[in-house]
C-alpha atoms as a PDB file:
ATOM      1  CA  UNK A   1      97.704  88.685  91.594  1.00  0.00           C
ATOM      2  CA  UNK A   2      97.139  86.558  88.490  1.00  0.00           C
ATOM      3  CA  UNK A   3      99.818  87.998  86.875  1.00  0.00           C
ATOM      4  CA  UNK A   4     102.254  87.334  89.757  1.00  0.00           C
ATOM      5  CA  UNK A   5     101.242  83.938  89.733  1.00  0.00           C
ATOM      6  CA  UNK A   6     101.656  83.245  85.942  1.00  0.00           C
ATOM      7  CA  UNK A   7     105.397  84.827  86.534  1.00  0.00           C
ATOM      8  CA  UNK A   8     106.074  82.927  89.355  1.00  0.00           C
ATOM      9  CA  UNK A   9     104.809  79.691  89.054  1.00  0.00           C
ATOM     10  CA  UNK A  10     108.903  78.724  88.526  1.00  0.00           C
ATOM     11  CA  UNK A  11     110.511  77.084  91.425  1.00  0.00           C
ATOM     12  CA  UNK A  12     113.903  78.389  90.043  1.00  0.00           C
ATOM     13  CA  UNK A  13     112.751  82.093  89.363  1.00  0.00           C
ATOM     14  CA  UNK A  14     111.417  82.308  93.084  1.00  0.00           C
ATOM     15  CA  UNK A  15     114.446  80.804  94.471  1.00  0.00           C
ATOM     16  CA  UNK A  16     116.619  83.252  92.736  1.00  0.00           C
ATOM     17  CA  UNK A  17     113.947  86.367  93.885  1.00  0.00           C
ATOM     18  CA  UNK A  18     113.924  85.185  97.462  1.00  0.00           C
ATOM     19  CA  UNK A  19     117.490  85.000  97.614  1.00  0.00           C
ATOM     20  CA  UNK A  20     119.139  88.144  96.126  1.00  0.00           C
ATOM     21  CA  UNK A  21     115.802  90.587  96.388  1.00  0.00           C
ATOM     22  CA  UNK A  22     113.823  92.127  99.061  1.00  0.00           C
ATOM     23  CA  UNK A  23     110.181  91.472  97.336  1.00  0.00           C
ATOM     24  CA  UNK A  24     107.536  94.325  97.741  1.00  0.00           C
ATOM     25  CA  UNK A  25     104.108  94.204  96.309  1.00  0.00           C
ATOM     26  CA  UNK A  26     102.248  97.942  96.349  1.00  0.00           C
ATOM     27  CA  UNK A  27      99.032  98.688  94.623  1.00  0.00           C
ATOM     28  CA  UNK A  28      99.731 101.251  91.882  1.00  0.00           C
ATOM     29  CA  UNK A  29      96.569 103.069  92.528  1.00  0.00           C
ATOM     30  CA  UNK A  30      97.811 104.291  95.877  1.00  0.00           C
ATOM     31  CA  UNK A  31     101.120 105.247  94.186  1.00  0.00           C
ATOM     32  CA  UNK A  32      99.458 107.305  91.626  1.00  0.00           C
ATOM     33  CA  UNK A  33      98.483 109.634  94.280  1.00  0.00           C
ATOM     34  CA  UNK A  34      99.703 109.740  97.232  1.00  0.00           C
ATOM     35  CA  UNK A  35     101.608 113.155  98.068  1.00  0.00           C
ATOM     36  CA  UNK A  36     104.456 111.489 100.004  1.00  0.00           C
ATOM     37  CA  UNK A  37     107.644 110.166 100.089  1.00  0.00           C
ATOM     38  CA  UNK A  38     106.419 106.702  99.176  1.00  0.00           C
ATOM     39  CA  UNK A  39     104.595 108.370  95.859  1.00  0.00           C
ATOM     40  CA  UNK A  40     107.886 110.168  94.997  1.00  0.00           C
ATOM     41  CA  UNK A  41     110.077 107.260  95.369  1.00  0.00           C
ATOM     42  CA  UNK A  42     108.317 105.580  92.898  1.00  0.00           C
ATOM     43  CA  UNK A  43     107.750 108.295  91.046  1.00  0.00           C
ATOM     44  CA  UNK A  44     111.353 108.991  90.443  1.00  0.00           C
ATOM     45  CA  UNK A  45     112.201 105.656  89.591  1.00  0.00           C
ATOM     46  CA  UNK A  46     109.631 105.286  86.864  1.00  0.00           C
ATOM     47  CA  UNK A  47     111.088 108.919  86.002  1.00  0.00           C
ATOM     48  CA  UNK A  48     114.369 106.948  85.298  1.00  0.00           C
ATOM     49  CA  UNK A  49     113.100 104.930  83.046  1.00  0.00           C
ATOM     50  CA  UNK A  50     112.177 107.570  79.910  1.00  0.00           C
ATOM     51  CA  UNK A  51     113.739 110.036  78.346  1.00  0.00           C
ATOM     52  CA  UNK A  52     111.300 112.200  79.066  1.00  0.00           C
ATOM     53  CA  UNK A  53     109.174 113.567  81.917  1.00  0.00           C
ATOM     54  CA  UNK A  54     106.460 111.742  83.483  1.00  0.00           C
ATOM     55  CA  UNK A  55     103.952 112.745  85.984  1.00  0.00           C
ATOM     56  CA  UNK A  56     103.195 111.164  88.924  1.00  0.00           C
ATOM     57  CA  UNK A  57      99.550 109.644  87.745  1.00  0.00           C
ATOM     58  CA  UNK A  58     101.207 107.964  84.781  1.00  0.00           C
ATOM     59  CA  UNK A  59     103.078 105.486  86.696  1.00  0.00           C
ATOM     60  CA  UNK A  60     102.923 102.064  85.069  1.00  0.00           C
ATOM     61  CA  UNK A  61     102.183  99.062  86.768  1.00  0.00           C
ATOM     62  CA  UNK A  62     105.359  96.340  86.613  1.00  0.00           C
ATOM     63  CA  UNK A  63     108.246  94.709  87.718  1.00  0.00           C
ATOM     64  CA  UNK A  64     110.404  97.176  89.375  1.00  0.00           C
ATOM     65  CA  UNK A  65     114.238  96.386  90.145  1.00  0.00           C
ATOM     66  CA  UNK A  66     115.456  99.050  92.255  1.00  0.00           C
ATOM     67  CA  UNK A  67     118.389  99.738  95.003  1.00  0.00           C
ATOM     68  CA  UNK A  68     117.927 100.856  98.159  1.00  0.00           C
ATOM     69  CA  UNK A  69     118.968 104.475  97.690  1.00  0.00           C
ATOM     70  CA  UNK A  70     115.955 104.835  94.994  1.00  0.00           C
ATOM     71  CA  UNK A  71     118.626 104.077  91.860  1.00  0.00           C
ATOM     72  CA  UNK A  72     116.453 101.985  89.037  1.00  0.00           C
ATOM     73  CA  UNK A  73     118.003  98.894  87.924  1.00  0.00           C
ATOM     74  CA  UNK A  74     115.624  98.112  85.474  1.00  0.00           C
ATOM     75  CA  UNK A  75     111.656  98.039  84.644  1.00  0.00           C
ATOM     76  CA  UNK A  76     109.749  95.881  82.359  1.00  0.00           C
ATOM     77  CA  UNK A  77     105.873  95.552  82.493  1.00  0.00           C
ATOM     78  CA  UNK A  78     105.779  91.282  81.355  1.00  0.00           C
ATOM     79  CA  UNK A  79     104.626  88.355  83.093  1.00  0.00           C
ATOM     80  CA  UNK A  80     106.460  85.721  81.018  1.00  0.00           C
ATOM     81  CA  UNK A  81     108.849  83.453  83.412  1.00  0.00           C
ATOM     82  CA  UNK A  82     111.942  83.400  80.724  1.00  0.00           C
ATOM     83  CA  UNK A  83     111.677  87.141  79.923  1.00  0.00           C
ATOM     84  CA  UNK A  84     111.231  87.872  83.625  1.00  0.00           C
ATOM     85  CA  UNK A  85     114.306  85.455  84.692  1.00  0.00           C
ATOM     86  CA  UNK A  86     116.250  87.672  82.126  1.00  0.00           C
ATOM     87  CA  UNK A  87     115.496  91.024  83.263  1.00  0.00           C
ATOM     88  CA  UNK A  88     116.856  89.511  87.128  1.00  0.00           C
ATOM     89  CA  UNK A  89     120.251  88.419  85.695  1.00  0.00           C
ATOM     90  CA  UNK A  90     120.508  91.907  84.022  1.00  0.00           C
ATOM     91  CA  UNK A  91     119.765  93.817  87.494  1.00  0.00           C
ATOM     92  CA  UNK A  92     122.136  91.542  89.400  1.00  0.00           C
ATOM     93  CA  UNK A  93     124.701  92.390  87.140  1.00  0.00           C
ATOM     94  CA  UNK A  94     124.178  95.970  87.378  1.00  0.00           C
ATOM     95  CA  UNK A  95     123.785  96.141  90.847  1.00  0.00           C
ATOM     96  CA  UNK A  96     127.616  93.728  91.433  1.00  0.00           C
ATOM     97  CA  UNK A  97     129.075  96.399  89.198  1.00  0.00           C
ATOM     98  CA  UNK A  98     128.065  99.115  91.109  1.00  0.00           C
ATOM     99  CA  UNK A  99     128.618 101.481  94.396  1.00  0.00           C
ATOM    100  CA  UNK A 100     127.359 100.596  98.233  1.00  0.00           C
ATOM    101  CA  UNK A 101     123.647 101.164  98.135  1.00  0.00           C
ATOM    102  CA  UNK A 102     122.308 102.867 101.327  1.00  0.00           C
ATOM    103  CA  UNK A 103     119.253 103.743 102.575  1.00  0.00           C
ATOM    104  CA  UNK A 104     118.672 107.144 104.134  1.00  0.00           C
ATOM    105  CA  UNK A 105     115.215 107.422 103.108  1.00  0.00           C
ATOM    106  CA  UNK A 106     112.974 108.908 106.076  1.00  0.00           C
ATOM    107  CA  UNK A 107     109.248 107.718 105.069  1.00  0.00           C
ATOM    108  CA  UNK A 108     106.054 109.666 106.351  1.00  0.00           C
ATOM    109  CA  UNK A 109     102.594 108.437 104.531  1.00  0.00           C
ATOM    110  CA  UNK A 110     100.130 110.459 103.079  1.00  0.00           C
ATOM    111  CA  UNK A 111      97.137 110.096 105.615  1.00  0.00           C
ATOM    112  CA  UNK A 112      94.491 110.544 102.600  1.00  0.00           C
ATOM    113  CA  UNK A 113      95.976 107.122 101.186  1.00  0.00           C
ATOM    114  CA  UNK A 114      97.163 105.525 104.555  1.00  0.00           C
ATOM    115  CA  UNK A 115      95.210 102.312 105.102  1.00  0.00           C
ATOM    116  CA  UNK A 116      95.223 100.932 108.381  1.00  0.00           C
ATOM    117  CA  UNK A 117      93.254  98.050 109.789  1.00  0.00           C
ATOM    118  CA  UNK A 118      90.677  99.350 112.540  1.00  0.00           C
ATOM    119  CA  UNK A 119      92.145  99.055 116.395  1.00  0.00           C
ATOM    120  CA  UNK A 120      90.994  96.054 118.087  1.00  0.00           C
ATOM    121  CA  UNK A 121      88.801  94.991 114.702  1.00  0.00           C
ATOM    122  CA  UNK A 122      88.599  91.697 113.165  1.00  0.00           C
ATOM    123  CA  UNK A 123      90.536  91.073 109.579  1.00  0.00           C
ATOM    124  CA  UNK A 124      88.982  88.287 107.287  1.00  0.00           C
ATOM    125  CA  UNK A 125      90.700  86.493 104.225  1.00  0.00           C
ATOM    126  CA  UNK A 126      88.739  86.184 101.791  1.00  0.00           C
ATOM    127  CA  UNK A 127      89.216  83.343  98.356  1.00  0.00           C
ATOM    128  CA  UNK A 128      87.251  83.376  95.212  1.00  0.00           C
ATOM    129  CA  UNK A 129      87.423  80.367  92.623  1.00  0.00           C
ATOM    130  CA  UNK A 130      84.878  79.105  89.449  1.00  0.00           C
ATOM    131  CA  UNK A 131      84.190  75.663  90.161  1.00  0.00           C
ATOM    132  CA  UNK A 132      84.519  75.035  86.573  1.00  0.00           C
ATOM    133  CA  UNK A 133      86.910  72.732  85.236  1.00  0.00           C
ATOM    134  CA  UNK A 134      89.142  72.691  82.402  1.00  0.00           C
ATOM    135  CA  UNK A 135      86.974  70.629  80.235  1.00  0.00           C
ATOM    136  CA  UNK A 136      84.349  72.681  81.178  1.00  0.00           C
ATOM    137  CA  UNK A 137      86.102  76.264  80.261  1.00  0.00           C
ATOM    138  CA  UNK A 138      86.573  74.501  77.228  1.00  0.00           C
ATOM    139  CA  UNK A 139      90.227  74.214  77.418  1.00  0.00           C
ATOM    140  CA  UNK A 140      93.264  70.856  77.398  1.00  0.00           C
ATOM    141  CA  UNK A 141      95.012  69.800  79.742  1.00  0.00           C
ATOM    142  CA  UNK A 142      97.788  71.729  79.450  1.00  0.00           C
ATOM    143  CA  UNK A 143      96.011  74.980  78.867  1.00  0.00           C
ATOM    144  CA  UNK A 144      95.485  77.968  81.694  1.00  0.00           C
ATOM    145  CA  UNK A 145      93.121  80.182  81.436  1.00  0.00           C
ATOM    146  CA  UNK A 146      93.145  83.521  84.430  1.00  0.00           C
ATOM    147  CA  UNK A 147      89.541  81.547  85.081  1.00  0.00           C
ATOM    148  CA  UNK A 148      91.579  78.968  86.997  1.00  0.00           C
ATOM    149  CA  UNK A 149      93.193  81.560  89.098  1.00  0.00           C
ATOM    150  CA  UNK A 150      92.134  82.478  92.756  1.00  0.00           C
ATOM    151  CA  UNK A 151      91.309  85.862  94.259  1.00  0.00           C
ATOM    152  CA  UNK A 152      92.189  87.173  97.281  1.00  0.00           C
ATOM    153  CA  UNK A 153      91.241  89.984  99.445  1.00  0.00           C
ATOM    154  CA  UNK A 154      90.450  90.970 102.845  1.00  0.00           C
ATOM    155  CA  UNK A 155      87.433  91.982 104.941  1.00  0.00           C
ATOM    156  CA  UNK A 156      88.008  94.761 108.031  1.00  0.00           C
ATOM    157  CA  UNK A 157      85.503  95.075 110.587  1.00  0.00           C
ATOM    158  CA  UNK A 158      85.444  97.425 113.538  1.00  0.00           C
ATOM    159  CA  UNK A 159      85.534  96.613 117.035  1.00  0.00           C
ATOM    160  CA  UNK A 160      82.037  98.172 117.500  1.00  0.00           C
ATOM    161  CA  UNK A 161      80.667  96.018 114.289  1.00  0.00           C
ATOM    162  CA  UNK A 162      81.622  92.364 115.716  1.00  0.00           C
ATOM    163  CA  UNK A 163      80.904  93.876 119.309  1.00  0.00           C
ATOM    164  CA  UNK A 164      77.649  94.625 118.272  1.00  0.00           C
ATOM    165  CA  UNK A 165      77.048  90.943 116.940  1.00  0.00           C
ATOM    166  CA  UNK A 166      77.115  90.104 120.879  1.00  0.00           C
ATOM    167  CA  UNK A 167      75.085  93.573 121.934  1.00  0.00           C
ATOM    168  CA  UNK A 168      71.543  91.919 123.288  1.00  0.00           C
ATOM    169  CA  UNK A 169      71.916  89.027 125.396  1.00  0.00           C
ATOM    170  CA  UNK A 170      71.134  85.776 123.436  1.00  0.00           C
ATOM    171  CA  UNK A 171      70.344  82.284 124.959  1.00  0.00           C
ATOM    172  CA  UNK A 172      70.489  78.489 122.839  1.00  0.00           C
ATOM    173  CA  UNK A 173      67.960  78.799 119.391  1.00  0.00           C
ATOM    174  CA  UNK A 174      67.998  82.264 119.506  1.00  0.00           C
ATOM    175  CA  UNK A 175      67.891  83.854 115.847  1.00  0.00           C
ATOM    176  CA  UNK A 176      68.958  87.542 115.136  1.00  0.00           C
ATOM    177  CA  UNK A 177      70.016  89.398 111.794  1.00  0.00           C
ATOM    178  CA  UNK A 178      73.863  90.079 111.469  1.00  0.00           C
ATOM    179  CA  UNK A 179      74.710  94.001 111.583  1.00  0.00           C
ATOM    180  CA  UNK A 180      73.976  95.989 109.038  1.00  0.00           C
ATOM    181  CA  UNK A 181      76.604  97.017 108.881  1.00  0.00           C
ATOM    182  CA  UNK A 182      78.535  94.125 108.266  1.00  0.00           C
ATOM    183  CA  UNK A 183      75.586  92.571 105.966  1.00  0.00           C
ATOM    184  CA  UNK A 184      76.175  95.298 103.745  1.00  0.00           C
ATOM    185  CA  UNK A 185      80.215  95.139 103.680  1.00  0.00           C
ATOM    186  CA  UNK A 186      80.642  91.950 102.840  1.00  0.00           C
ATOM    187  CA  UNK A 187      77.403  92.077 100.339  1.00  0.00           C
ATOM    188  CA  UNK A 188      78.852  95.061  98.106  1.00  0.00           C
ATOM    189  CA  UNK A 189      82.715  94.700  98.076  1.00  0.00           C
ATOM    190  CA  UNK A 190      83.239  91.172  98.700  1.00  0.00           C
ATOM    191  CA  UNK A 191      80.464  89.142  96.817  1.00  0.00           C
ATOM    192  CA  UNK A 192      82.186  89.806  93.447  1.00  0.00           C
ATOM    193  CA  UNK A 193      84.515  87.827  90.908  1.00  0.00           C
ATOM    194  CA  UNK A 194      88.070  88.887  91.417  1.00  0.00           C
ATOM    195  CA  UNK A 195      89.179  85.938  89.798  1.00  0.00           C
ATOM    196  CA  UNK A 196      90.990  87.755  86.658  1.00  0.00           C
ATOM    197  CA  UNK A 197      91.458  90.638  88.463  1.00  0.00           C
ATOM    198  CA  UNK A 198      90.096  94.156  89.911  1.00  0.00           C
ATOM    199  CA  UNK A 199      86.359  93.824  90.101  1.00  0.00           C
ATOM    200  CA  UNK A 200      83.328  96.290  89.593  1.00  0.00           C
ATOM    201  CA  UNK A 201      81.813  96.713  92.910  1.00  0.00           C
ATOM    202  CA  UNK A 202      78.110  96.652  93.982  1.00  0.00           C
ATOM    203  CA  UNK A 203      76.220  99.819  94.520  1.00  0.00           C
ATOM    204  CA  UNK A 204      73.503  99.942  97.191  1.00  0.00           C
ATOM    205  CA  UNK A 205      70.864 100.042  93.844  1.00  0.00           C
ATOM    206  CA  UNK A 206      72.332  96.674  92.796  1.00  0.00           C
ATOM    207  CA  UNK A 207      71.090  95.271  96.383  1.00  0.00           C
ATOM    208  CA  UNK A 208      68.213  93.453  95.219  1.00  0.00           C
ATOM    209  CA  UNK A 209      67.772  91.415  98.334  1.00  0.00           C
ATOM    210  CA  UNK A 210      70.033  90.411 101.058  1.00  0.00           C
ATOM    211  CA  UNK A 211      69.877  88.566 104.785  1.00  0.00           C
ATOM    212  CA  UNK A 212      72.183  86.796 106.834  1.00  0.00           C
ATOM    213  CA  UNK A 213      71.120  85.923 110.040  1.00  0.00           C
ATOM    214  CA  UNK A 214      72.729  84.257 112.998  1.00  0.00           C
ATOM    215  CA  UNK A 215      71.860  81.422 115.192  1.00  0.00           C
ATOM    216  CA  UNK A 216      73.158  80.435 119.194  1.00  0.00           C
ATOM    217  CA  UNK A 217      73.770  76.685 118.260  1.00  0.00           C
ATOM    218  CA  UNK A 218      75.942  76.590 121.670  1.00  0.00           C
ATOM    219  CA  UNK A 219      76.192  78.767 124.461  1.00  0.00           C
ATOM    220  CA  UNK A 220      78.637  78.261 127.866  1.00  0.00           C
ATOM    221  CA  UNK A 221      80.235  80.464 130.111  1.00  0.00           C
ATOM    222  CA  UNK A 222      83.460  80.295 127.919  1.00  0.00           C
ATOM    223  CA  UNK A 223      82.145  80.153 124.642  1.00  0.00           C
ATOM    224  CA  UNK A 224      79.135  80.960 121.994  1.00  0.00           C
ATOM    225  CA  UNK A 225      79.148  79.036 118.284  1.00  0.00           C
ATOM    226  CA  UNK A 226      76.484  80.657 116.177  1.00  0.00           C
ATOM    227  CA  UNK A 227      75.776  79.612 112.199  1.00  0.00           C
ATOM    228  CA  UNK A 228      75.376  81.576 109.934  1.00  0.00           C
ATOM    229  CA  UNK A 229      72.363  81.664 107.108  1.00  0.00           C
ATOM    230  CA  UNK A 230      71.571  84.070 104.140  1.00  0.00           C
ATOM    231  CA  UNK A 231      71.553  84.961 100.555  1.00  0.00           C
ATOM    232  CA  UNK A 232      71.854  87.425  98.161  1.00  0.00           C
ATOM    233  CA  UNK A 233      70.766  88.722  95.018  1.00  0.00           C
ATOM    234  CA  UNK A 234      72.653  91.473  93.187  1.00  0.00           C
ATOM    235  CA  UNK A 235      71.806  92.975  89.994  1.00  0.00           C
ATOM    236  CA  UNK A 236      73.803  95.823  88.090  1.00  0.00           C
ATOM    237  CA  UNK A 237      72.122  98.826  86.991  1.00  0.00           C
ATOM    238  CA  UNK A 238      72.305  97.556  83.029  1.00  0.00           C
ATOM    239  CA  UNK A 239      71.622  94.242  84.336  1.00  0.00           C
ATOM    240  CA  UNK A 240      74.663  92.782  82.034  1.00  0.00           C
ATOM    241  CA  UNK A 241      76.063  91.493  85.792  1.00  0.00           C
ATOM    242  CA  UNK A 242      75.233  89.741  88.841  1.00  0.00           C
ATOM    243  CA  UNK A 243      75.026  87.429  91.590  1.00  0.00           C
ATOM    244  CA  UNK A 244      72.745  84.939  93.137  1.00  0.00           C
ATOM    245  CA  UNK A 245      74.326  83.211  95.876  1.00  0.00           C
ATOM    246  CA  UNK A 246      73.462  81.617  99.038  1.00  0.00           C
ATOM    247  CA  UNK A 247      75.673  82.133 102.565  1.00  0.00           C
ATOM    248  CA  UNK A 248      76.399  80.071 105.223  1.00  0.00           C
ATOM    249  CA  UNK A 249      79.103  79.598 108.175  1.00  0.00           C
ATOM    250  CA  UNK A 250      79.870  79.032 111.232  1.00  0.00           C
ATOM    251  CA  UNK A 251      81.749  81.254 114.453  1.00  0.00           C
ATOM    252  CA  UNK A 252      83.244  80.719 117.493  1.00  0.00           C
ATOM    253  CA  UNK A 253      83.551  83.242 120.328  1.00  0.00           C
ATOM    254  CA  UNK A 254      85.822  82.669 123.355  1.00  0.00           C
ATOM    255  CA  UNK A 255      83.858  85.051 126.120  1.00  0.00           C
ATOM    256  CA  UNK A 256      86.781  84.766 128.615  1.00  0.00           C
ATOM    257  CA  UNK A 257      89.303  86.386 126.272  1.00  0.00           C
ATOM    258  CA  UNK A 258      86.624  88.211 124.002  1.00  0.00           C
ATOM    259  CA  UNK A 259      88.150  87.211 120.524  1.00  0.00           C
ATOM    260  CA  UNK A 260      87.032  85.359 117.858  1.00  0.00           C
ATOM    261  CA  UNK A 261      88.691  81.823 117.484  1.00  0.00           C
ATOM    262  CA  UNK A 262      86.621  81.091 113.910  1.00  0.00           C
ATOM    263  CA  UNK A 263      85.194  83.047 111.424  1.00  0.00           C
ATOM    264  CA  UNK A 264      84.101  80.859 108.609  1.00  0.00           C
ATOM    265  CA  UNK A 265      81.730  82.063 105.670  1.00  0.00           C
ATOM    266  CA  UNK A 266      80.922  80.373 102.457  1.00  0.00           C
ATOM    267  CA  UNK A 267      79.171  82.221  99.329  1.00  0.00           C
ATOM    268  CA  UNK A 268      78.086  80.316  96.811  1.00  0.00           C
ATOM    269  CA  UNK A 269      75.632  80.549  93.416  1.00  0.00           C
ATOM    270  CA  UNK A 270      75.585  81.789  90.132  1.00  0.00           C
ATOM    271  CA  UNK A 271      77.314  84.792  88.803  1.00  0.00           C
ATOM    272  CA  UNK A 272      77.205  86.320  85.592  1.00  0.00           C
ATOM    273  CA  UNK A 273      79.091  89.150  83.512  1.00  0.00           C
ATOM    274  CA  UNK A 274      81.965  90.662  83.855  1.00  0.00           C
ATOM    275  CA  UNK A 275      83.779  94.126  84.946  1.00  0.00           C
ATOM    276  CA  UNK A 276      85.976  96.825  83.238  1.00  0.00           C
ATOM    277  CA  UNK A 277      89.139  94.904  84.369  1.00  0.00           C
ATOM    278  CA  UNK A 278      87.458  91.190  84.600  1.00  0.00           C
ATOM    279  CA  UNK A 279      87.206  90.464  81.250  1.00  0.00           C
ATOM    280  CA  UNK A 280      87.135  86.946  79.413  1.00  0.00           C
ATOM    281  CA  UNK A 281      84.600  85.260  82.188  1.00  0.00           C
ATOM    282  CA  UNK A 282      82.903  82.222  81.386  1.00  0.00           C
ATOM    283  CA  UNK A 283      79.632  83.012  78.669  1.00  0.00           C
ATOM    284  CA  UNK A 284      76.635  82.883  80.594  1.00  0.00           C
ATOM    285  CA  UNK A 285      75.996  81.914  84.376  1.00  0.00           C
ATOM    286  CA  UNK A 286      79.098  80.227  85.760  1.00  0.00           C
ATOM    287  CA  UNK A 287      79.607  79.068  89.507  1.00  0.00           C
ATOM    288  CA  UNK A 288      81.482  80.626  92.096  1.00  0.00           C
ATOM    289  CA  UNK A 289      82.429  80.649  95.535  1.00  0.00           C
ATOM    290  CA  UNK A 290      83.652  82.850  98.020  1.00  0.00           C
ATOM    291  CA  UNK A 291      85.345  82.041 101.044  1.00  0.00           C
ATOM    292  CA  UNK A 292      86.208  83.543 104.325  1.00  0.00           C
ATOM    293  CA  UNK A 293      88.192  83.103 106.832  1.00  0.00           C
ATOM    294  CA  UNK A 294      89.670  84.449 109.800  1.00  0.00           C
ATOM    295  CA  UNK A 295      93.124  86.115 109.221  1.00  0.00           C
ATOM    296  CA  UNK A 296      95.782  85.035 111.355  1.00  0.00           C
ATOM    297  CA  UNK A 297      97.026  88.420 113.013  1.00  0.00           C
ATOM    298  CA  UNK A 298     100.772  87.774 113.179  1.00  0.00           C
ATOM    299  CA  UNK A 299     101.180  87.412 109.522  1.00  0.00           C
ATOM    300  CA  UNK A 300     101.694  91.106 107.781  1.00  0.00           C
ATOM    301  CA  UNK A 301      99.717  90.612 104.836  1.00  0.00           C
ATOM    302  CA  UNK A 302      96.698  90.799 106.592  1.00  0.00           C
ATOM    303  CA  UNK A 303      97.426  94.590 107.121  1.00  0.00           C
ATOM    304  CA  UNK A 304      97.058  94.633 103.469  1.00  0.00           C
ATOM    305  CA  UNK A 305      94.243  96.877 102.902  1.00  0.00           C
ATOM    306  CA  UNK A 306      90.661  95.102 101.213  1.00  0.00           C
ATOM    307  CA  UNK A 307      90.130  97.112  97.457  1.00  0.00           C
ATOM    308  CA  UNK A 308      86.792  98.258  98.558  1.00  0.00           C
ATOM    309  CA  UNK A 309      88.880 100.713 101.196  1.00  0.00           C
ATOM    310  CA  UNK A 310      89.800 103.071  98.028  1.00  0.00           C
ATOM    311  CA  UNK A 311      86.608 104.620  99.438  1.00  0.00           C
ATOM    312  CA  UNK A 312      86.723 104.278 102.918  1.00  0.00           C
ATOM    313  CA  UNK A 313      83.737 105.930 103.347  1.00  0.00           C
ATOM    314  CA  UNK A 314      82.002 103.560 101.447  1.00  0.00           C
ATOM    315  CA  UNK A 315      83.445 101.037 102.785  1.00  0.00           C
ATOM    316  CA  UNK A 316      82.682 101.787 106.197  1.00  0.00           C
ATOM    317  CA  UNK A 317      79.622 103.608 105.557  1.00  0.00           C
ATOM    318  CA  UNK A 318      80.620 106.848 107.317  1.00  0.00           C
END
C-alpha cells in the first residue's frame, strides 16, 4: 500500500491508469500458491518475463501490464512516478501495435486460498497512523518518510460473534465484556503497526492483558448505543516489540432491521519495535492509533480479505 501510494501520488499518472487500464491489486502471497487458474495466470505471465523457467512460488511482487488473453506487456518491480509513467507509454504502445485481445479465460478459485467474508457478518475498516510529525521524525518539509503513510486493513466478524454481543437481555447502565471472541481478533491481528507495511502479528503468549467491555448508554424499542472501554498490553516473546494502548468507541444497533448502523473503535498508546517487513519505525516508543470503522457493504474492497485470514483458523479461532 505504501508503495502504491508513493507511485501514485501523480494526478497525471492516475489519470492516464484510469483511463487506458483495468487496475487490479492481488496479494502475491495468495498467488504464490494457489493451485488455480488465477495462480497460473500469473504464473505464466511472470514466466514471460525470463529467459528461463520460474516456479510458481518465485513470483515477484510488481507492476504487471498484461492483456486480457494472459499476453505480458511488460513488468518492472519500481515505485518511482517517472520510471513508472515510462513503463505505461511502453505497454500502450505495444498493446496499439498489436492483435484483438480476448478473454476466454474460465476462472475457478482454489478453495484453500479463497477468502470470503462470513454470510450475514459484519466487515470493519480499519486505519493506522503515528501521530508524529515531520519535525518530530526528524525530517523537512519536503521530506517523506513510509512513517507518514497510513495502513489499512479489515476486520470480519461472524454473524454469531456480533449476535452474541446482543445474546442476554441488557437494560440502561448495564456493563458486560465484549466476546471473546471478538476481544481476541481485534487484540492479535489488528492492534499492530502496518504503517510501512506487512506486520508481525500477536501470539496468544504476547497477550499480556486485555478487556473491552461494553456499556447500554441508550436503549428503545428501535435502537441500543453501547460504548465501548478497554485496553491492552502486548508484549513479544523477545520483548524487542509491543503495545500499550487504551480502546474506546461507540455502536449503534437498529433492533427493527437487526444491523449495525455504527461501529466506531479507537486504539490508542504507545508502541514500540518493529517487524520482519516494518522496518525503519521511529527509535523508541512512538504513538499510534488505530481506527475502526464500519465498512460500507456496497463498495467491493471491503471483500478484500484482513492479512490475519492467511490463517483462518487463527483468525477465527476454529
Amino acid at each position: 500500500m505504501t508503495d502504491r501510494v508513493s507511485m501514485f501520488s501523480d494526478p497525471k499518472l492516475i489519470q492516464l491508469v484510469q483511463k487506458n487500464f483495468v487496475p487490479v491489486a492481488i496479494d502475491i502471497w495468495y498467488l504464490r500458491r494457489q493451485e488455480d487458474e488465477k495462480g497460473r495466470f500469473v504464473h505464466n505471465l511472470i514466466q514471460q518475463h525470463y529467459d528461463k523457467p520460474v516456479m510458481q512460488e518465485q513470483i515477484r511482487q510488481g507492476i504487471y501490464h498484461f492483456t486480457a488473453d494472459g499476453t505480458l506487456l511488460n513488468f518492472r518491480n519500481h515505485r518511482d512516478p517517472e520510471i513508472v509513467k515510462s513503463l505505461i507509454d511502453d505497454s500502450l504502445i505495444k498493446f496499439c501495435a498489436g492483435q484483438i485481445y480476448e478473454d476466454t479465460l474460465q476462472f475457478h478459485a482454489d478453495a484453500r486460498y479463497d477468502r470470503q467474508p462470513p454470510p450475514n457478518g459484519i466487515i470493519l475498516n480499519t486505519y493506522s497512523r503515528i501521530l508524529l510529525t515531520k519535525s518530530e521524525l526528524g525530517l523537512s518539509t519536503d521530506q517523506w518518510s513510509r512513517n507518514l503513510s497510513t495502513g489499512r486493513d479489515h476486520v470480519w466478524l461472524t454473524e454469531e460473534e456480533w449476535r452474541s454481543m446482543f445474546s442476554q437481555p441488557a437494560e440502561l447502565g448495564d456493563q458486560y465484556p465484549i466476546p471473546k471472541s471478538i476481544l481476541e481478533r481485534i487484540v492479535r491481528f489488528h492492534l499492530v503497526d502496518n504503517v510501512r507495511g506487512e506486520p508481525s502479528m500477536w501470539n496468544t503468549d504476547n497477550i499480556k492483558d486485555a478487556e473491552m467491555n461494553l456499556t447500554v448508554m441508550e436503549k428503545t424499542p428501535e435502537n441500543v448505543s453501547l460504548s465501548v472501554e478497554g485496553s491492552a498490553c502486548l508484549e513479544a516473546d523477545e520483548k524487542d516489540r509491543g503495545f500499550v494502548t487504551h480502546l474506546s468507541g461507540i455502536l449503534e444497533y437498529n433492533v427493527t432491521q437487526k444491523q449495525f448502523e455504527r461501529f466506531d473503535l479507537l486504539a490508542k498508546g504507545n508502541f514500540w519495535g518493529e517487524g520482519l517487513y516494518t522496518g525503519g519505525a521511529p527509535k523508541g516508543k512512538f504513538p499510534l492509533v488505530i481506527a475502526f470503522q464500519l465498512a460500507d457493504s456496497h463498495i467491493v474492497a471491503g471483500s478484500v480479505p484482513p492479512q490475519g485470514t492467511r490463517s483462518p483458523k487463527e483468525y477465527f479461532g476454529n
